[in-house]
C-alpha atoms as a PDB file:
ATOM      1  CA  UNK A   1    -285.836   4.334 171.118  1.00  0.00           C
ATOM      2  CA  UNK A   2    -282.320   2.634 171.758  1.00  0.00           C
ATOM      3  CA  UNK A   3    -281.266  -0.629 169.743  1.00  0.00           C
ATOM      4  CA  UNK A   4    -278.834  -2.484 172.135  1.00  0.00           C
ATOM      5  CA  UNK A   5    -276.753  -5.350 170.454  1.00  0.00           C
ATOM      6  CA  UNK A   6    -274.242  -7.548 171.591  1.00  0.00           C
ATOM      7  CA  UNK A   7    -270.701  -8.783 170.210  1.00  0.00           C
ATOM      8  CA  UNK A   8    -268.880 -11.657 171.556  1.00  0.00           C
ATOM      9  CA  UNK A   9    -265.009 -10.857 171.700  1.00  0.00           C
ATOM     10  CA  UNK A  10    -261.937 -13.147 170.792  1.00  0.00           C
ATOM     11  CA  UNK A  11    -261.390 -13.954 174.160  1.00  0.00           C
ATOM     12  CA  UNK A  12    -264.911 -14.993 174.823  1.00  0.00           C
ATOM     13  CA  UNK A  13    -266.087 -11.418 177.013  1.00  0.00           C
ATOM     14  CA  UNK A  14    -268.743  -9.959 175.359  1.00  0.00           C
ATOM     15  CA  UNK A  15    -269.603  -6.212 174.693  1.00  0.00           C
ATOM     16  CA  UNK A  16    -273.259  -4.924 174.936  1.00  0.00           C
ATOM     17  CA  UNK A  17    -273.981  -1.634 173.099  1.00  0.00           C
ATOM     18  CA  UNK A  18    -276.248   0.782 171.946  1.00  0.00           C
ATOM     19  CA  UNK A  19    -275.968   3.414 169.328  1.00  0.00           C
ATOM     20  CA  UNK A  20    -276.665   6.090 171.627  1.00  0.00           C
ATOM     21  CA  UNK A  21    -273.487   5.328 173.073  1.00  0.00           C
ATOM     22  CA  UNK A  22    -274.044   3.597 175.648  1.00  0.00           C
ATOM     23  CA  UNK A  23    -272.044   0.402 176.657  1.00  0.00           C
ATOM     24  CA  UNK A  24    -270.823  -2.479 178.933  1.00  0.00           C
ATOM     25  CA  UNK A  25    -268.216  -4.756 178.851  1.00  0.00           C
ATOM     26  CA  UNK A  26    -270.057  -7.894 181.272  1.00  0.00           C
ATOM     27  CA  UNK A  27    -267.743 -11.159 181.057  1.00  0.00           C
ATOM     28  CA  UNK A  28    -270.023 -13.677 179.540  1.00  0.00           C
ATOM     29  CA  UNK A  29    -272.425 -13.317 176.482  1.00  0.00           C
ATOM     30  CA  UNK A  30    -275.544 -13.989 178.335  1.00  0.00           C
ATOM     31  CA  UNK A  31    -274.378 -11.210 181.046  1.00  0.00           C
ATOM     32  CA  UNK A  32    -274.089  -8.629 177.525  1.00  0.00           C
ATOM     33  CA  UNK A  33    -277.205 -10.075 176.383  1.00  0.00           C
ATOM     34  CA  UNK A  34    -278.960  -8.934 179.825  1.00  0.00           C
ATOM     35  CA  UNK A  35    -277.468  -6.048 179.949  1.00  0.00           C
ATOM     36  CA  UNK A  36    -278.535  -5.340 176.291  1.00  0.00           C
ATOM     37  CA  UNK A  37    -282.102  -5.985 176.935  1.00  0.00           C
ATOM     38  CA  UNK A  38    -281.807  -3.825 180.252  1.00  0.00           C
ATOM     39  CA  UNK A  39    -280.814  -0.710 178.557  1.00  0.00           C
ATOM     40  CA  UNK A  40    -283.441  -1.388 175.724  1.00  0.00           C
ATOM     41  CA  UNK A  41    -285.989  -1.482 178.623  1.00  0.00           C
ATOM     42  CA  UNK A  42    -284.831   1.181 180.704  1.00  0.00           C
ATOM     43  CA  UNK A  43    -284.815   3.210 177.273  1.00  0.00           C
ATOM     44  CA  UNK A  44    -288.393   2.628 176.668  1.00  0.00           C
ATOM     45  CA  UNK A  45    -289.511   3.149 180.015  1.00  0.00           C
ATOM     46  CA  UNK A  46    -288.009   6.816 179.912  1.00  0.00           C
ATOM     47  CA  UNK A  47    -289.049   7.579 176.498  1.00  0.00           C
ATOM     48  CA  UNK A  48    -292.532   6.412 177.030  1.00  0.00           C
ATOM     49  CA  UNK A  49    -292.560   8.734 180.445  1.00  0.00           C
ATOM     50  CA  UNK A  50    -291.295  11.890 178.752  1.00  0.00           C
ATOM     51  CA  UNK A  51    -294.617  11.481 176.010  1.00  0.00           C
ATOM     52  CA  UNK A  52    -297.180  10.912 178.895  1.00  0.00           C
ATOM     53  CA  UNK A  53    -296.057  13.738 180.511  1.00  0.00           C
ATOM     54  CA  UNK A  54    -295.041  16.246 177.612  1.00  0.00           C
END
């Protein structure tokens, strides 16, 4: 399961991130925060695939 978390950045960007290693650089907080929840999702999607098949 990934944990995706956001940072907002001095210049007001955000980064989304994941400590799988994953990341994204979007341009507004709510973009990272999307983007964060996206991964998340996608993340649990696979993982829950792999066990009903495995």
């Amino acid at each position: 399961m990934c944990y995706a978390d956001t940072a907002t950045n001095d210049d007001g960007t955000a980064t989304a991130f994941c400590y799988c290693g994953w990341n994204d650089e979007p341009t507004t907080p709510d973009a990272a925060d999307a983007a964060a929840e996206a991964h998340q999702r996608d993340a649990d999607a696979a993982e829950a695939e792999f066990t009903a098949t495995h």
